[in-house]
N, C-alpha and C. Protein backbone atom coordinates (compact mmCIF):
# COMPACT_ATOMS: atom_id res chain seq x y z
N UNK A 1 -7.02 9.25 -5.30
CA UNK A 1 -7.43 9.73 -3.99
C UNK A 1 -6.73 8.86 -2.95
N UNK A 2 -6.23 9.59 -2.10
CA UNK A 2 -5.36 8.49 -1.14
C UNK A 2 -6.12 8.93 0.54
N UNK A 3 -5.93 8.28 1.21
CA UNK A 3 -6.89 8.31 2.44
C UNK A 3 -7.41 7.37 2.48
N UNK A 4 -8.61 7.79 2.99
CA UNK A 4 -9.75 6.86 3.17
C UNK A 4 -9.54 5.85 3.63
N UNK A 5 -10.32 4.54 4.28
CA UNK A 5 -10.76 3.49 5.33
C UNK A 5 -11.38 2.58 4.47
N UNK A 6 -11.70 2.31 3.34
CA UNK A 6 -12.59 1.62 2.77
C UNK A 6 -11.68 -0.87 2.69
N UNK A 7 -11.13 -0.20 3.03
CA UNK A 7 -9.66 -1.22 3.46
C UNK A 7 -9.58 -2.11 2.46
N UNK A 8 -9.75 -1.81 1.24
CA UNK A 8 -9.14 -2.30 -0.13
C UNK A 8 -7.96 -2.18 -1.03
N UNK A 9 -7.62 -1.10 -0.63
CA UNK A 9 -5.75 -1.16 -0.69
C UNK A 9 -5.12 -0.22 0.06
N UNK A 10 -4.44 -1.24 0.77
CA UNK A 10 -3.40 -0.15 1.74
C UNK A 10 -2.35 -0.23 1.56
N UNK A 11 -1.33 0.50 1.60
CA UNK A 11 0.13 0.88 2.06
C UNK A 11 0.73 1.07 3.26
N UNK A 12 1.32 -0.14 3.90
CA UNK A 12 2.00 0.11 4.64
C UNK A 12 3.06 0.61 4.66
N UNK A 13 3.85 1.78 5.47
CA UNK A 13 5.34 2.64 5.38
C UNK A 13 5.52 3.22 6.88
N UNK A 14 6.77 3.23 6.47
CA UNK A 14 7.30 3.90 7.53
C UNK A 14 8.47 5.58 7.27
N UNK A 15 8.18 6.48 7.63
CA UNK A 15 8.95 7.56 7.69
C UNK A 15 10.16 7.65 7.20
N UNK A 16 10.96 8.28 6.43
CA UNK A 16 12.03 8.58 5.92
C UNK A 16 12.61 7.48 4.71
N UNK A 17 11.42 6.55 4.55
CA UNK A 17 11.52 5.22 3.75
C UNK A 17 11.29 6.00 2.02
N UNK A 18 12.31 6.14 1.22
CA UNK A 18 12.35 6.63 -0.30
C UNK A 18 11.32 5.48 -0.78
N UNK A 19 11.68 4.14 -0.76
CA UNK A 19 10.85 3.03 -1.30
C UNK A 19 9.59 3.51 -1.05
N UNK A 20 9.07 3.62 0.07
CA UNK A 20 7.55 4.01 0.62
C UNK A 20 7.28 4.93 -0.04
N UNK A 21 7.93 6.22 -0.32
CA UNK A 21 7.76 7.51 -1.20
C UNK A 21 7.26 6.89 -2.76
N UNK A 22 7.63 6.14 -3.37
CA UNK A 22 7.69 5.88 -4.43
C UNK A 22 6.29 4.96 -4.53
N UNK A 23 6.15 4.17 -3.96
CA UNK A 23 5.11 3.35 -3.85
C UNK A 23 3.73 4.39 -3.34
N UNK A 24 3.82 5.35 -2.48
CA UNK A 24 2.77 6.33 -2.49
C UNK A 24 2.31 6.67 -3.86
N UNK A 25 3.35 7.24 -4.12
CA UNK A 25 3.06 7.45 -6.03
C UNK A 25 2.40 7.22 -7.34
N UNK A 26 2.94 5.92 -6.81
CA UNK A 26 2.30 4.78 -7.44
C UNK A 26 0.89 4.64 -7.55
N UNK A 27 0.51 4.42 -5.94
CA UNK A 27 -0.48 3.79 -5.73
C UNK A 27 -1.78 5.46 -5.62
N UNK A 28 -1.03 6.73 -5.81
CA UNK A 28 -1.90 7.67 -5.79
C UNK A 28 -2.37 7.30 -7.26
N UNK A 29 -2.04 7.40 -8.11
CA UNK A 29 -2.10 7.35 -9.72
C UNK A 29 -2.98 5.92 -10.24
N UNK A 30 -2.42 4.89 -9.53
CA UNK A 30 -3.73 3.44 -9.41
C UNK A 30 -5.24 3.91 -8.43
N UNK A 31 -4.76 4.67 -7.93
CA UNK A 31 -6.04 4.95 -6.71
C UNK A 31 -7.69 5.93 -7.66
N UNK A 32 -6.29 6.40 -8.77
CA UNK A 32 -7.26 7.91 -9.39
C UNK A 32 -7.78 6.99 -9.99
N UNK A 33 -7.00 5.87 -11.39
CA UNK A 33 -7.51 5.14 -12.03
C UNK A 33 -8.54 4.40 -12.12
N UNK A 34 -8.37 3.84 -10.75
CA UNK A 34 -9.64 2.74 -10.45
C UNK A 34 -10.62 3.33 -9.45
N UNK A 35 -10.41 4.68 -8.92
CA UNK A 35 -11.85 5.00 -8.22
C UNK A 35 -11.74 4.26 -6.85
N UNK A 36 -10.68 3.41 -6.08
CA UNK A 36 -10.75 3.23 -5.24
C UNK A 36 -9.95 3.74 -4.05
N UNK A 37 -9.84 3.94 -3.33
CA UNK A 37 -8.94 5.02 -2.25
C UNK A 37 -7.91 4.13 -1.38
N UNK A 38 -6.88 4.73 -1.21
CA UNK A 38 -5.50 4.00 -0.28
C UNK A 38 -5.45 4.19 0.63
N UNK A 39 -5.39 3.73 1.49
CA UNK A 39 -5.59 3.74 2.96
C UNK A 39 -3.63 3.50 3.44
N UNK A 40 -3.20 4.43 3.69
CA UNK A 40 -1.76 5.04 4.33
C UNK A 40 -1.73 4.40 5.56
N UNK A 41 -0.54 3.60 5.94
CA UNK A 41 -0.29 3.37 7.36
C UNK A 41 1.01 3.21 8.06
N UNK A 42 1.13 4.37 8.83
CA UNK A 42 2.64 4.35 9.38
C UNK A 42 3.06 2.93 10.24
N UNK A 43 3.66 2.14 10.02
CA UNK A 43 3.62 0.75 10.49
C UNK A 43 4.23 1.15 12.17
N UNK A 44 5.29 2.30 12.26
CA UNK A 44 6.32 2.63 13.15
C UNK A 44 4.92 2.77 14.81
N UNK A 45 3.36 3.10 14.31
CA UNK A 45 2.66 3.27 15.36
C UNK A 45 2.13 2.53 15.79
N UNK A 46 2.34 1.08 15.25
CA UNK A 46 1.94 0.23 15.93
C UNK A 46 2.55 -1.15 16.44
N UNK A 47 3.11 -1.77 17.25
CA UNK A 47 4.22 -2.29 17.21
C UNK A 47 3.94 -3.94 16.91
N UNK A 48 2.83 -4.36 16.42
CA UNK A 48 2.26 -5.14 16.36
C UNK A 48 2.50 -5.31 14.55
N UNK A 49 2.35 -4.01 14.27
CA UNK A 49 2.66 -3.81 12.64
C UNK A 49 4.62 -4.04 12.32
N UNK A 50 4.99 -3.56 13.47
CA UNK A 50 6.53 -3.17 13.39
C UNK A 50 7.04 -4.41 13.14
N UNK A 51 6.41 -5.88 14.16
CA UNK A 51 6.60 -6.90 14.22
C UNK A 51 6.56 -7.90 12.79
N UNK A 52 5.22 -7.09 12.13
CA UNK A 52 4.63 -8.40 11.12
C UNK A 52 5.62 -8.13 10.01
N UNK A 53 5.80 -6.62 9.69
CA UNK A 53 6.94 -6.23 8.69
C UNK A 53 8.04 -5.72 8.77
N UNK A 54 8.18 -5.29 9.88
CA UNK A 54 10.07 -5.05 10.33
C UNK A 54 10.39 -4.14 8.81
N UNK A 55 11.08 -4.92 8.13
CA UNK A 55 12.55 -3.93 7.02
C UNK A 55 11.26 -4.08 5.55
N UNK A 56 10.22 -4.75 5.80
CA UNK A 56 9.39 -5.07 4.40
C UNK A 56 9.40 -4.09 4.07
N UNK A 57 8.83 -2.70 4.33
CA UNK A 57 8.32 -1.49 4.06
C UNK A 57 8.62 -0.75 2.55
N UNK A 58 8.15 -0.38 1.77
CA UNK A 58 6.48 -0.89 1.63
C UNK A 58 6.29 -1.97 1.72
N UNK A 59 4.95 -2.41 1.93
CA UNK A 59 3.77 -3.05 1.39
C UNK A 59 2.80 -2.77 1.15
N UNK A 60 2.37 -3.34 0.04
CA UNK A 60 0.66 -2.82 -0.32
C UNK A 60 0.10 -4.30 -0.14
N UNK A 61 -1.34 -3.84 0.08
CA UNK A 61 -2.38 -5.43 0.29
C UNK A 61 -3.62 -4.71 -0.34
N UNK A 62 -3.93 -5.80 -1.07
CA UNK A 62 -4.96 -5.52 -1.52
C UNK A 62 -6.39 -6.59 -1.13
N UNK A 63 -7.42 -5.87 -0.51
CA UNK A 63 -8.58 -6.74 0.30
C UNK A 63 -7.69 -7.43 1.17
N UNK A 64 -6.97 -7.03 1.55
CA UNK A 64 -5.81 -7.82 2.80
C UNK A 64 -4.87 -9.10 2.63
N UNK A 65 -5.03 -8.85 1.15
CA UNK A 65 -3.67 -9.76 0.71
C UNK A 65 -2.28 -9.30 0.48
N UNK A 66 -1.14 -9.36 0.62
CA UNK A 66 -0.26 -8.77 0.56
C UNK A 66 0.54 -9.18 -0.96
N UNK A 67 0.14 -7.84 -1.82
CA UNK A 67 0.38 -7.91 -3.12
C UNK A 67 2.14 -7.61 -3.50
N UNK A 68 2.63 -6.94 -2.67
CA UNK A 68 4.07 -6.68 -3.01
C UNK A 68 4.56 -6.23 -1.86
N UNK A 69 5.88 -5.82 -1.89
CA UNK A 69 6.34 -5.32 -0.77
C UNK A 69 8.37 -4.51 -1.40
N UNK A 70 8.83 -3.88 -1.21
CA UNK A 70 9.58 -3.17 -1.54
C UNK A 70 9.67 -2.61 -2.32
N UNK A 71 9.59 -3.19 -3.82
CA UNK A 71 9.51 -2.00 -5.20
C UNK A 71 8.19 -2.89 -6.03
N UNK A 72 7.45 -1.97 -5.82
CA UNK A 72 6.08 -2.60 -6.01
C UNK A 72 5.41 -2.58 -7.87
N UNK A 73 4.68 -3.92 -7.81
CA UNK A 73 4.55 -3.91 -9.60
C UNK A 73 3.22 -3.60 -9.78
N UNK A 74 3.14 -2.58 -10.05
CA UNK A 74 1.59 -1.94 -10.61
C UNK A 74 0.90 -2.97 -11.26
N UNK A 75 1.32 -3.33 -11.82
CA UNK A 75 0.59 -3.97 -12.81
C UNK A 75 -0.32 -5.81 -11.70
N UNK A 76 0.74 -5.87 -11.22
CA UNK A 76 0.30 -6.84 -10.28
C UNK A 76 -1.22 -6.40 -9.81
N UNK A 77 -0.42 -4.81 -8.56
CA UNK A 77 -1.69 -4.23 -8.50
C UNK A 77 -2.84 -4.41 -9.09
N UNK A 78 -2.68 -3.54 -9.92
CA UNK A 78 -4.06 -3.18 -11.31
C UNK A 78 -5.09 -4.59 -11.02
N UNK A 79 -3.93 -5.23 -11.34
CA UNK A 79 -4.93 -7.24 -11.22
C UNK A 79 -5.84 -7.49 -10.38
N UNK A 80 -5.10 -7.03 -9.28
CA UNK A 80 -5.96 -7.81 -7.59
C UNK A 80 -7.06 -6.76 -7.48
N UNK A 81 -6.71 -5.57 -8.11
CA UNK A 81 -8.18 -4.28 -7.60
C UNK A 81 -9.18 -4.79 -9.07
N UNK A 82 -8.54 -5.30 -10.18
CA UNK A 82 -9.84 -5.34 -11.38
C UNK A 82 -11.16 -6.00 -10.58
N UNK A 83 -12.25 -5.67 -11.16
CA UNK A 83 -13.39 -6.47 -10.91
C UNK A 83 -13.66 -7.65 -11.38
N UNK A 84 -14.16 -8.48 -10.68
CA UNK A 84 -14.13 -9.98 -11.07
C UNK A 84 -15.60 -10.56 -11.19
């Protein structure tokens, strides 16, 4: 399930970004797995975002840590969302 606000893993991207495409992907298929939802964010709308990551795009954060950023490792993922 991708959407949602619950702000436990997000994706940051920006438009016409293939990397970002791929990492959507990704993180739709981790999202189904674990029952928790991705929260999508065009970085390009906020320039405050444009600033913090410029060329990073993707990034994913998970609970607002920043788990990867260009070609992203699921498995990393998987880690930071398991329950502890």
């Amino acid at each position: 399930m991708v959407s949602g606000q619950d702000g436990r893993l997000t994706l940051y991207v920006r438009e016409g970004c293939h990397l970002c495409d791929d990492a959507l992907g990704l993180l739709t298929r981790l999202a189904a797995e674990t029952g928790v939802s991705c929260h999508v964010v065009d970085i390009d709308t906020d320039p405050v975002l444009v600033e913090r990551f410029g060329e990073m795009v993707p990034v994913v954060t998970v609970d607002g840590v920043v788990q990867g950023y260009w070609r992203i490792d699921a498995g990393r993922v998987r880690r930071a969302l398991a329950p502890r």
